[in-house]
N, C-alpha and C. Protein backbone atom coordinates (compact mmCIF):
# COMPACT_ATOMS: atom_id res chain seq x y z
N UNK A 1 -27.30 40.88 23.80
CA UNK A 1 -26.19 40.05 24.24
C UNK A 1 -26.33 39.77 25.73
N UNK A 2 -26.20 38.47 25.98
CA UNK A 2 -26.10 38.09 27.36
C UNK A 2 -24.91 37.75 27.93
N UNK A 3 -24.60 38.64 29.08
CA UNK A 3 -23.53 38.47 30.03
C UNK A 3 -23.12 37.13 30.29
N UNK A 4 -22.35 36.67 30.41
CA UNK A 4 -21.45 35.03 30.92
C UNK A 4 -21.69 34.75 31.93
N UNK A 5 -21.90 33.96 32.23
CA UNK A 5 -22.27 33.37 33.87
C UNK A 5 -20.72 32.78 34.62
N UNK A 6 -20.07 32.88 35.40
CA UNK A 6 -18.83 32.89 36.04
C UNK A 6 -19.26 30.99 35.16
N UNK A 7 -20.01 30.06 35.28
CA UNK A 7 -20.11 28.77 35.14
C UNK A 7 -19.40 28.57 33.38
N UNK A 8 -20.35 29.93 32.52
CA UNK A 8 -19.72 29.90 31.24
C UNK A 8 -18.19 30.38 31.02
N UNK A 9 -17.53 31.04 31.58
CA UNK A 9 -16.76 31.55 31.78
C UNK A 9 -15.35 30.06 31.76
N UNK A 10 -15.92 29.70 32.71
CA UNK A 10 -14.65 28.35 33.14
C UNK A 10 -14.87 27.68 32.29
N UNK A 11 -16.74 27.32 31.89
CA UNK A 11 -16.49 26.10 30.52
C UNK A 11 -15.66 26.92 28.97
N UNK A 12 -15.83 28.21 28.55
CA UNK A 12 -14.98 28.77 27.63
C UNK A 12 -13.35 28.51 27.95
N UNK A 13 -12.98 28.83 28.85
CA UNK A 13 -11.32 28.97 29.24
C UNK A 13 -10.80 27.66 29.24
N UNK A 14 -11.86 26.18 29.70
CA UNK A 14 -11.71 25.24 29.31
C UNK A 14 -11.83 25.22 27.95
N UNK A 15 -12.37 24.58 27.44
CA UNK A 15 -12.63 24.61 25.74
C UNK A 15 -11.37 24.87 25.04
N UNK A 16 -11.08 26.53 25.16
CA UNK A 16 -10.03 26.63 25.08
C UNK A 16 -8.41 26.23 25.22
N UNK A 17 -8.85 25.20 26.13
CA UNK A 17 -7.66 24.70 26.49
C UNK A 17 -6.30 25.75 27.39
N UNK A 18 -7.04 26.93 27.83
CA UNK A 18 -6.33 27.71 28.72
C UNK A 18 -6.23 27.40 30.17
N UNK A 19 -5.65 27.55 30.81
CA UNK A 19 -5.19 27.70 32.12
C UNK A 19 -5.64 29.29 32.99
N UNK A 20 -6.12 29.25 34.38
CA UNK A 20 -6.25 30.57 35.09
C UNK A 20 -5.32 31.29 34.85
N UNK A 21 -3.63 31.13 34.64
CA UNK A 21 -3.11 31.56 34.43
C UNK A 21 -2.76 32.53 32.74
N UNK A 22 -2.78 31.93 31.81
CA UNK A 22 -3.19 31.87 30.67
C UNK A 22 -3.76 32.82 30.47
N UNK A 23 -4.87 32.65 30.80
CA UNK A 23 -6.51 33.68 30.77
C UNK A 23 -6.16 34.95 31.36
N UNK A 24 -5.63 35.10 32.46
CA UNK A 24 -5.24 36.03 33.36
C UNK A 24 -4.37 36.73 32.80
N UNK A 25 -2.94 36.23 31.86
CA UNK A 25 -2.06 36.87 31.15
C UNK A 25 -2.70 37.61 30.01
N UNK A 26 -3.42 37.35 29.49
CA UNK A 26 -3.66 37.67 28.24
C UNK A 26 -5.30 38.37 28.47
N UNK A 27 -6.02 38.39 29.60
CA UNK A 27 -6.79 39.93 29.81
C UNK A 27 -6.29 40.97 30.48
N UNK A 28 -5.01 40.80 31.21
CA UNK A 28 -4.51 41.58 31.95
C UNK A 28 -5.02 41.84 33.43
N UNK A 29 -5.53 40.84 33.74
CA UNK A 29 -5.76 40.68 35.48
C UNK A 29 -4.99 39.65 35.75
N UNK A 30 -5.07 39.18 37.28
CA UNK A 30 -4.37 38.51 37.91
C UNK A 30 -5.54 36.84 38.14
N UNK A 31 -4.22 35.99 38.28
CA UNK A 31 -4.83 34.61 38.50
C UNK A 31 -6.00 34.14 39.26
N UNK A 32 -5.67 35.18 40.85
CA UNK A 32 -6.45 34.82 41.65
C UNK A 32 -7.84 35.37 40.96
N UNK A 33 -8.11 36.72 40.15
CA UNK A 33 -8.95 36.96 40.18
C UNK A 33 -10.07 36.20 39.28
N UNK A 34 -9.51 35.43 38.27
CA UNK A 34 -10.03 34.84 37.68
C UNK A 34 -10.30 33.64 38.33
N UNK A 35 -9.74 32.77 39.27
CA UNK A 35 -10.48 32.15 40.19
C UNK A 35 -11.51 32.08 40.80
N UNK A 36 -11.41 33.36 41.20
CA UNK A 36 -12.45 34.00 42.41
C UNK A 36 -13.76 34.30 41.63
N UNK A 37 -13.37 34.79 40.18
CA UNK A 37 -15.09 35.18 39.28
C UNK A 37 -15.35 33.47 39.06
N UNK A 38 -14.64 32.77 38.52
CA UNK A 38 -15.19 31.10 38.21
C UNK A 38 -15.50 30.36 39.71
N UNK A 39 -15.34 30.84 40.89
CA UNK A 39 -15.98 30.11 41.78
C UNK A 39 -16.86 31.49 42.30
N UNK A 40 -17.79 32.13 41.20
CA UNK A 40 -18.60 32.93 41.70
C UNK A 40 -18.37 33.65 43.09
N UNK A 41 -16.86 33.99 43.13
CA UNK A 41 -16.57 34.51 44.91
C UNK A 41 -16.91 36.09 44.83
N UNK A 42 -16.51 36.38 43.66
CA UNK A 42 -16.31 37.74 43.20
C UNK A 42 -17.41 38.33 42.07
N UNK A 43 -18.04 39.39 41.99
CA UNK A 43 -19.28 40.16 40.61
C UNK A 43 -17.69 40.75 39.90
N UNK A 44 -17.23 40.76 39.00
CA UNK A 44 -16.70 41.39 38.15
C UNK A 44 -17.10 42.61 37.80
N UNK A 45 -16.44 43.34 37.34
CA UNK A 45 -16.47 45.04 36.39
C UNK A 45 -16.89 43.91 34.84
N UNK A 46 -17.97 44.95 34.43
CA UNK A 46 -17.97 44.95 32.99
C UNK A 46 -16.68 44.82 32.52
N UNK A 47 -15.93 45.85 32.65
CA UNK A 47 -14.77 45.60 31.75
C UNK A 47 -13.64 44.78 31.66
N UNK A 48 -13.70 43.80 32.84
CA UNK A 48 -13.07 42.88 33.21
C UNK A 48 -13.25 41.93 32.53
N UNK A 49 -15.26 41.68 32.44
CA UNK A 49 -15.57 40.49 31.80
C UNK A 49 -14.67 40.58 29.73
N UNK A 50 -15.31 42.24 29.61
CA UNK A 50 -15.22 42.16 28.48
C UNK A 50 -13.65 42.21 28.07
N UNK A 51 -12.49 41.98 28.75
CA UNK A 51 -11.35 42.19 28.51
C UNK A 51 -10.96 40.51 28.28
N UNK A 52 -11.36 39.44 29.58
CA UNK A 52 -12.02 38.01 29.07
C UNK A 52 -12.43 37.20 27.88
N UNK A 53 -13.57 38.33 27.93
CA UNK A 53 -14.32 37.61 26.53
C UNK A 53 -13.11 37.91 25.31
N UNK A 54 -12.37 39.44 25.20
CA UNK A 54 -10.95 40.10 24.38
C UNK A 54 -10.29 38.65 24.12
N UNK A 55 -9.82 37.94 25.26
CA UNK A 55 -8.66 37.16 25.31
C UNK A 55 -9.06 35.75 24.69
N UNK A 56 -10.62 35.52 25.35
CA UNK A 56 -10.94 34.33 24.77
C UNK A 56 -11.08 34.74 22.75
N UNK A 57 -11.27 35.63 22.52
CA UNK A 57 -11.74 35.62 20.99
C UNK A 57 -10.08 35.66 20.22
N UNK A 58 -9.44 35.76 21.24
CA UNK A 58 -7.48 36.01 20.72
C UNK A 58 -7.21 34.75 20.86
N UNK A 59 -7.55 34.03 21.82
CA UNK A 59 -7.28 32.90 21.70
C UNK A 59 -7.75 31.65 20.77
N UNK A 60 -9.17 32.11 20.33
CA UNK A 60 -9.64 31.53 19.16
C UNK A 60 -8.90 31.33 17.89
N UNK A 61 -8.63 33.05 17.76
CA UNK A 61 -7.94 32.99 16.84
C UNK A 61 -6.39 32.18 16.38
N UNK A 62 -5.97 32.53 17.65
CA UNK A 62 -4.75 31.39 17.54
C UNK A 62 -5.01 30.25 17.16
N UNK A 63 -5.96 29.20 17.74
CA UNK A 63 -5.81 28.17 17.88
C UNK A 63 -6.79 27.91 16.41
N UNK A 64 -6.72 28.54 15.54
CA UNK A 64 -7.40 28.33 14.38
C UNK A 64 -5.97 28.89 13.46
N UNK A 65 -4.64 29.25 13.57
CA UNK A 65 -3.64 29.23 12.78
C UNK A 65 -3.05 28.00 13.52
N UNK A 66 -2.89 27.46 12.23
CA UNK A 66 -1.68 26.21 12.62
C UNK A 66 -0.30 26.39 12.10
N UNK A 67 0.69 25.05 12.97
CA UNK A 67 1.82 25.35 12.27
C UNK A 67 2.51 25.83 10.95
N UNK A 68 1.63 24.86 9.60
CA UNK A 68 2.10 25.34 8.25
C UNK A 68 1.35 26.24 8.34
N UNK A 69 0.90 27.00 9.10
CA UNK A 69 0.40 28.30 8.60
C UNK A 69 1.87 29.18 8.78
N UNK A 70 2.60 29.23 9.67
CA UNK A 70 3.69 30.00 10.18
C UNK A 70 5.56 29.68 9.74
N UNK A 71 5.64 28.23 9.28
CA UNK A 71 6.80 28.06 9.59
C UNK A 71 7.48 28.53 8.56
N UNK A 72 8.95 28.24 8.48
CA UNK A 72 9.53 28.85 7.66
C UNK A 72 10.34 27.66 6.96
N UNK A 73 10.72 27.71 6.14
CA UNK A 73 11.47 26.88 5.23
C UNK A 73 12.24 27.24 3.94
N UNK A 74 12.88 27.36 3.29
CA UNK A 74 14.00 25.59 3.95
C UNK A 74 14.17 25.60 4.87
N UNK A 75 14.20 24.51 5.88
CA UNK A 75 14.71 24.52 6.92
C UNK A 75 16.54 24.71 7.13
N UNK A 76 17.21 25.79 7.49
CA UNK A 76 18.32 25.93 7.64
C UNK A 76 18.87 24.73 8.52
N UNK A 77 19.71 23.79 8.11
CA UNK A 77 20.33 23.09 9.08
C UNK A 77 21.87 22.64 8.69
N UNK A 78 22.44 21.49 9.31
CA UNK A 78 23.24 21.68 9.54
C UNK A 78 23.63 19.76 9.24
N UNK A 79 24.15 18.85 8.98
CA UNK A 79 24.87 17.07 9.07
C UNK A 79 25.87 16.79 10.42
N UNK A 80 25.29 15.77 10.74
CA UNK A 80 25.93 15.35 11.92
C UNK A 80 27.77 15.46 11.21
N UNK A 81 27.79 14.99 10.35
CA UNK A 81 29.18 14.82 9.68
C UNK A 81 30.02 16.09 9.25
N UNK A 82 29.33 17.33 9.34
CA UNK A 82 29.80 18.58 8.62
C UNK A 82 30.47 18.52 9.21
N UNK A 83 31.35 19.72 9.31
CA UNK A 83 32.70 19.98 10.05
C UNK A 83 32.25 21.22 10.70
N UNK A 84 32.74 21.44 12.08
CA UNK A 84 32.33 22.68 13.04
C UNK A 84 31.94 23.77 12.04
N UNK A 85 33.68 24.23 11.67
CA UNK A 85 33.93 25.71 10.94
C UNK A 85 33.08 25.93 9.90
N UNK A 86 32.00 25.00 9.24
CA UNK A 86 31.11 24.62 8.00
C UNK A 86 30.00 25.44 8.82
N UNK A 87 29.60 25.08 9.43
CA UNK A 87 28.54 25.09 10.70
C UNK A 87 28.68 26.85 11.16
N UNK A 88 29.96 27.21 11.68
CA UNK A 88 29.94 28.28 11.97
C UNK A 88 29.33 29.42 11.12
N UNK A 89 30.04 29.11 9.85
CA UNK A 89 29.85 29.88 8.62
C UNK A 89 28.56 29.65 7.91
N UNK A 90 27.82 28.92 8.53
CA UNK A 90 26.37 28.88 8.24
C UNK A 90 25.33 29.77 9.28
N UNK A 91 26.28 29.32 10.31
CA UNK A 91 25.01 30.30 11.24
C UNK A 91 25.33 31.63 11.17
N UNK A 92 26.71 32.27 10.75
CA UNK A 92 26.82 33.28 10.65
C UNK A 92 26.55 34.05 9.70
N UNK A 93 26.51 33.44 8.16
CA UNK A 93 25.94 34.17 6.99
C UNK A 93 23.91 34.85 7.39
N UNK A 94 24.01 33.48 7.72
CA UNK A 94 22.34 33.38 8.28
C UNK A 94 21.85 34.37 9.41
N UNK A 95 22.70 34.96 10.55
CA UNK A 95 22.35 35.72 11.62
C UNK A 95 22.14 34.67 12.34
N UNK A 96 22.02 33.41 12.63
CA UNK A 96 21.27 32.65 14.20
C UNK A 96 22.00 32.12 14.93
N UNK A 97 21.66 31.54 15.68
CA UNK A 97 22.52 31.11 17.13
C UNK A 97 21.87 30.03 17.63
N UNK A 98 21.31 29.21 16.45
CA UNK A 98 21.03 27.60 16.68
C UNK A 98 20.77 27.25 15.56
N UNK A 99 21.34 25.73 15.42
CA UNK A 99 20.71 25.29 14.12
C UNK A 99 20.21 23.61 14.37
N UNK A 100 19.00 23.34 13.51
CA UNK A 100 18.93 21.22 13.40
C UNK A 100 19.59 20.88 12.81
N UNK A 101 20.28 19.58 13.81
CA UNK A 101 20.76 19.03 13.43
C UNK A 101 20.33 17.81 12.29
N UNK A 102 20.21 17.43 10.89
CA UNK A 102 19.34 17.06 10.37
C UNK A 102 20.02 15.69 9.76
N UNK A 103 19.47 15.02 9.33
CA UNK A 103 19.81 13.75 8.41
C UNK A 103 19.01 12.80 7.77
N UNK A 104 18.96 13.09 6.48
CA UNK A 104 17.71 12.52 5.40
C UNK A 104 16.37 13.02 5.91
N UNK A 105 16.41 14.46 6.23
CA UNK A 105 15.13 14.84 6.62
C UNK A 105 14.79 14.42 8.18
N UNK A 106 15.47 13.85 8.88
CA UNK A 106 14.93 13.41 10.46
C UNK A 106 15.72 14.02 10.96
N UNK A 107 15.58 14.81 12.19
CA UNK A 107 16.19 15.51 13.18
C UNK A 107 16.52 14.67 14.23
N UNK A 108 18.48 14.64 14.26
CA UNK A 108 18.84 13.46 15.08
C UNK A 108 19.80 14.82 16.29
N UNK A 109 19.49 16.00 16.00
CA UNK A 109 19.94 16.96 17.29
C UNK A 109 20.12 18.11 16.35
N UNK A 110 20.59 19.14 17.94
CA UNK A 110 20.83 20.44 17.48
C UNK A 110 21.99 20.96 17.76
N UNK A 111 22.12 22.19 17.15
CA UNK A 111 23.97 23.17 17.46
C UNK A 111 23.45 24.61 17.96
N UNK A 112 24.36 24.78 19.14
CA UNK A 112 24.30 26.32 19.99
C UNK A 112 25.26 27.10 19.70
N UNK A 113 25.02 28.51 19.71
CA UNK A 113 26.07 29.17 20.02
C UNK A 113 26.69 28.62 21.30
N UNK A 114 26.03 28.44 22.22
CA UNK A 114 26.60 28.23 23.42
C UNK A 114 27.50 27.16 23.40
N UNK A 115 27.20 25.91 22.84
CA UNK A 115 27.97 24.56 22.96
C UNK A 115 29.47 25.04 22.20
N UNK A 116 29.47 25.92 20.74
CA UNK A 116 30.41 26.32 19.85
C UNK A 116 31.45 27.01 21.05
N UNK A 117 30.89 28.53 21.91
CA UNK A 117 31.68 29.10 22.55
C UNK A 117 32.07 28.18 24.10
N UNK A 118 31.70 27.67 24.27
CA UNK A 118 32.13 26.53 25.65
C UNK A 118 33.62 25.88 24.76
N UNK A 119 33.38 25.11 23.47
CA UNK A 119 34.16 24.32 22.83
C UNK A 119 35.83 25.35 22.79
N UNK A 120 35.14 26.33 22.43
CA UNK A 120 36.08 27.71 21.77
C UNK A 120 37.27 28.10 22.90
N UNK A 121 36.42 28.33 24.18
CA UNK A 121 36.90 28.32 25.53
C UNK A 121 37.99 27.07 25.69
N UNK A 122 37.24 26.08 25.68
CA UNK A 122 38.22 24.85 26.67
C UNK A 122 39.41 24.36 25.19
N UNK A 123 38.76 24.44 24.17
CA UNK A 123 39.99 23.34 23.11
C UNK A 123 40.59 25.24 22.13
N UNK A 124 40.28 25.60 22.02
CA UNK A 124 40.55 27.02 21.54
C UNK A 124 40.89 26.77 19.85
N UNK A 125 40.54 25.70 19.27
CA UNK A 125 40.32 25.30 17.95
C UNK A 125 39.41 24.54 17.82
N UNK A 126 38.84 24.85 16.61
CA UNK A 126 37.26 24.20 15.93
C UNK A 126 37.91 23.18 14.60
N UNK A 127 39.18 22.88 14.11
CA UNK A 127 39.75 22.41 13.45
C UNK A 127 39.55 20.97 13.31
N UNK A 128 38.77 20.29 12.90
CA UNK A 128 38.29 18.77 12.72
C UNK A 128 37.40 18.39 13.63
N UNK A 129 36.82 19.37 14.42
CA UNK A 129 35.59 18.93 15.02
C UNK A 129 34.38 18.77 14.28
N UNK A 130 33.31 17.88 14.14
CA UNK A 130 32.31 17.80 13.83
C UNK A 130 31.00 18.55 14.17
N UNK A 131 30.36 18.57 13.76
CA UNK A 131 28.93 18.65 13.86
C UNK A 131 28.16 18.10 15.41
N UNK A 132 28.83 16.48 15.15
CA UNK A 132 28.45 15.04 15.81
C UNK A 132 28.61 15.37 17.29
N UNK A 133 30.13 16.11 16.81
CA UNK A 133 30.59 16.32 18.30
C UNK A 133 30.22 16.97 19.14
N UNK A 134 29.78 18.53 19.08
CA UNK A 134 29.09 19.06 20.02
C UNK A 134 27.23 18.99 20.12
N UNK A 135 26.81 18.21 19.21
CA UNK A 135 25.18 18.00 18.89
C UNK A 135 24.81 17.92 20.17
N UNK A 136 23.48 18.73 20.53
CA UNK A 136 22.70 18.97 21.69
C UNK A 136 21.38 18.16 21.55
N UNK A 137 20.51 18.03 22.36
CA UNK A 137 19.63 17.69 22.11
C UNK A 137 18.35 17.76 20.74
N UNK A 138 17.69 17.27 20.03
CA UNK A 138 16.90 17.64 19.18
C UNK A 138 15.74 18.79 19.97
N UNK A 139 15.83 19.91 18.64
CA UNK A 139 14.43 20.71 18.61
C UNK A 139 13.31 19.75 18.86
N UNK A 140 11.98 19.98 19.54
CA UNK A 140 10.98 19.63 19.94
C UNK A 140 10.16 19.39 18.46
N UNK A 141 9.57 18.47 17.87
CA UNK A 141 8.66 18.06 16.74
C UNK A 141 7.17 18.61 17.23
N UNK A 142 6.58 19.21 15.96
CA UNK A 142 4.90 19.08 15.67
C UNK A 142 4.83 18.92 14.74
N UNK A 143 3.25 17.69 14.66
CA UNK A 143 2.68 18.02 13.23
C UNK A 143 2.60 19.99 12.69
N UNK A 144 2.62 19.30 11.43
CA UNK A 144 1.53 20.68 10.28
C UNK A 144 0.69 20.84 11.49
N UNK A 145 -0.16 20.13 11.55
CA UNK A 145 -1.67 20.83 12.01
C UNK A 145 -1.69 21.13 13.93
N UNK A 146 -0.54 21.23 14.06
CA UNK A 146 -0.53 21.96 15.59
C UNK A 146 -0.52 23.18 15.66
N UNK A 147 -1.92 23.57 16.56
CA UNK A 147 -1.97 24.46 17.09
C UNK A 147 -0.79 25.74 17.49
N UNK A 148 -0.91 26.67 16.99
CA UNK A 148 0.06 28.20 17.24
C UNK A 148 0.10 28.34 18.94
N UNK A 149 -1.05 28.28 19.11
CA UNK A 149 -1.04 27.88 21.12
C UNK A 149 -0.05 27.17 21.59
N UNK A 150 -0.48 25.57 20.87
CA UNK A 150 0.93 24.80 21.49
C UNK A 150 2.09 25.04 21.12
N UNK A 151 2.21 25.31 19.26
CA UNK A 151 3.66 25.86 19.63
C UNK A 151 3.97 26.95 20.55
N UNK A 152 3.35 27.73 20.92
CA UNK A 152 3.51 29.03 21.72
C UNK A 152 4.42 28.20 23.08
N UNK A 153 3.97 27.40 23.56
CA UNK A 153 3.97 27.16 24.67
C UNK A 153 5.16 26.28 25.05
N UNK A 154 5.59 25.52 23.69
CA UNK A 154 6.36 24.82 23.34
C UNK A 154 7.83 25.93 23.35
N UNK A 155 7.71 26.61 22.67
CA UNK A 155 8.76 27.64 22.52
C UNK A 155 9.04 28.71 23.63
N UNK A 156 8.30 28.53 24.62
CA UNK A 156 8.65 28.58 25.81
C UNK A 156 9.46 28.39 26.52
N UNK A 157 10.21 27.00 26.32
CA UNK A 157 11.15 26.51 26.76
C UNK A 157 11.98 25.66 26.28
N UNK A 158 11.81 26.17 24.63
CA UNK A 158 12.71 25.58 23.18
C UNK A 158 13.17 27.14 22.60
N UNK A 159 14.14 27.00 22.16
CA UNK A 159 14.35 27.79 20.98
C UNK A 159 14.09 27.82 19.86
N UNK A 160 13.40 26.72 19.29
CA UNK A 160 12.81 26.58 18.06
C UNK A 160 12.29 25.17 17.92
N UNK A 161 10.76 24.89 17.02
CA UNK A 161 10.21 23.92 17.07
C UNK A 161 10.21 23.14 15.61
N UNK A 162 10.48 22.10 15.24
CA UNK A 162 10.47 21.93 14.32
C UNK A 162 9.23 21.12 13.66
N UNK A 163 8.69 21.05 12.51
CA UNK A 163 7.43 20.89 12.17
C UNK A 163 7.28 19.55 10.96
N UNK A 164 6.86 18.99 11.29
CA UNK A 164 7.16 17.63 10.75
C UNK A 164 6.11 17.30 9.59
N UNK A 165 6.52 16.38 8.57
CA UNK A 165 4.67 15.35 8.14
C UNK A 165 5.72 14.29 7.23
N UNK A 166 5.02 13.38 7.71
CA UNK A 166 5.40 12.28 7.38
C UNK A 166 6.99 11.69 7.62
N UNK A 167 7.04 12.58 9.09
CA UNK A 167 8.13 11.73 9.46
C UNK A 167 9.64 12.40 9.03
N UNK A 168 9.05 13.81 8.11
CA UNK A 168 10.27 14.53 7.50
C UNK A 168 10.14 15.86 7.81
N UNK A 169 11.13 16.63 8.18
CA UNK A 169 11.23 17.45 8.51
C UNK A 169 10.49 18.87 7.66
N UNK A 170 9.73 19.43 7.89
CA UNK A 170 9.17 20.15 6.59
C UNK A 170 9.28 21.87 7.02
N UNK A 171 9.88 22.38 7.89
CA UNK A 171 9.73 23.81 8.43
C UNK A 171 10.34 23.88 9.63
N UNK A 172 10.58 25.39 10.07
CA UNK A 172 10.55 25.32 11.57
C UNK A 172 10.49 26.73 11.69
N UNK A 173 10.08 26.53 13.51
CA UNK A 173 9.06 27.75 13.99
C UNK A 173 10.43 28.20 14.85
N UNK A 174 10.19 29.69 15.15
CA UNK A 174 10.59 30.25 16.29
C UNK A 174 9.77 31.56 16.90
N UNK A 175 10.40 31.98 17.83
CA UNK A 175 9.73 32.89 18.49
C UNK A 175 9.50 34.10 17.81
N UNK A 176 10.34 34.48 16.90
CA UNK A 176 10.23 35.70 15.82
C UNK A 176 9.04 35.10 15.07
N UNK A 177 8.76 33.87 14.48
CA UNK A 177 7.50 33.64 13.84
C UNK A 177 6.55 33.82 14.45
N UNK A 178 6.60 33.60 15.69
CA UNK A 178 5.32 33.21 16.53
C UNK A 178 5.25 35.15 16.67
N UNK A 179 5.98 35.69 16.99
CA UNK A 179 5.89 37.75 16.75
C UNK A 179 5.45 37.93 15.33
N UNK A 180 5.31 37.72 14.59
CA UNK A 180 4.87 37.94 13.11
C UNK A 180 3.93 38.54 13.09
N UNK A 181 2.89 36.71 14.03
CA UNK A 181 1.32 36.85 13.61
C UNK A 181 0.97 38.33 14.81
N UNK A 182 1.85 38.49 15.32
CA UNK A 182 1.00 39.65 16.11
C UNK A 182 1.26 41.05 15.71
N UNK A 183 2.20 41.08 14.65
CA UNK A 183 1.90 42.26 13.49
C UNK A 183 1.19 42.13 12.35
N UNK A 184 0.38 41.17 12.23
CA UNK A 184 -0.54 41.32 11.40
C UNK A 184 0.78 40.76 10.12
C-alpha cells in the first residue's frame, strides 16, 4: 500500500464532495490542519493520515446510501384545511413537533410546535383555526436518489426533509433517520 500524497489527499476530499471542514470533523483533527497537509506545509503522523483515509471510506459509504434508502413513510402529515385541534391530536398521538403540510401529495408548508404554542400564548384558543393559518414554510424537497450526505447537510438547518419522485411526495427524512444508519 502506498501512502497519499498531500496532492491525493485534496483530489479524494474533493471527489468526495467534502469541505476542510467536513474532513476535519469526521477524522477528528482540526481544519487548519488539514490545510496545512493539502498545501504540503505540514508531514502528518501515520495516524492522522490513516484516521483521513477512516473518514474518506465513511464518507463513501454515505454517499452510496440514498434517500429511499432511509426515509420513512407514510408520510405523517397534516391539510391546509384541517382544523388546528385535528393537527394537535395528530402530532400528539404520533410523539412529533412538526408536521407537512401536504395537498394531493405536494407540499404547500409546514406546522410547529412552536407556531401552535406562540398561537396558544397570544389567542389562548385553537377553536376554528386552521391548518392554513399558522402554515410555516415548506420542508426542504429531494429526489429518491439524493445523497445521505446532502440530506445530512440539509437537515442541518431543516427539521425534516422531504423526499419526492415525480413531483409527489413519497417519504420523509429526519435527523433520527439520518442516527439509524449509524447504528447499523
Amino acid at each position: 500500500m502506498q501512502i497519499p500524497t498531500p496532492e491525493d489527499l485534496k483530489k479524494k476530499r474533493i471527489e468526495l464532495g467534502l469541505t476542510q471542514s467536513d474532513l476535519a470533523k469526521r477524522a477528528g483533527v482540526s481544519q487548519p490542519l488539514i490545510a496545512r497537509i493539502e498545501m504540503n506545509d505540514v508531514d502528518p503522523r501515520l495516524s492522522t493520515v490513516a484516521k483521513i483515509l477512516a473518514a474518506f471510506e465513511e464518507a463513501k459509504k454515505e454517499q452510496q446510501i440514498v434517500a429511499k434508502d432511509i426515509i420513512s413513510y407514510p408520510v405523517i402529515h397534516v391539510r391546509p384545511g384541517q382544523l388546528l385541534e385535528e393537527a394537535v391530536s395528530i402530532m400528539n398521538s404520533h410523539g412529533i413537533s412538526q408536521l407537512p403540510v401536504i395537498e394531493n401529495g405536494v407540499p404547500v408548508g409546514s406546522l410547529s410546535e412552536g407556531a401552535i404554542v406562540k398561537t396558544i400564548a397570544l389567542k389562548k384558543s385553537l377553536l376554528g383555526i386552521t391548518v392554513f393559518d399558522l402554515m410555516e414554510e415548506s420542508f426542504p424537497t429531494v429526489p429518491q436518489t439524493a445523497s445521505v450526505l446532502t440530506v445530512s447537510h440539509i437537515l442541518e438547518r431543516s427539521p425534516a426533509v422531504l423526499v419526492m419522485e415525480k413531483g409527489t411526495v413519497t417519504g420523509v427524512i429526519t435527523k433520527s433517520d439520518i442516527m439509524k444508519i449509524v447504528n447499523g
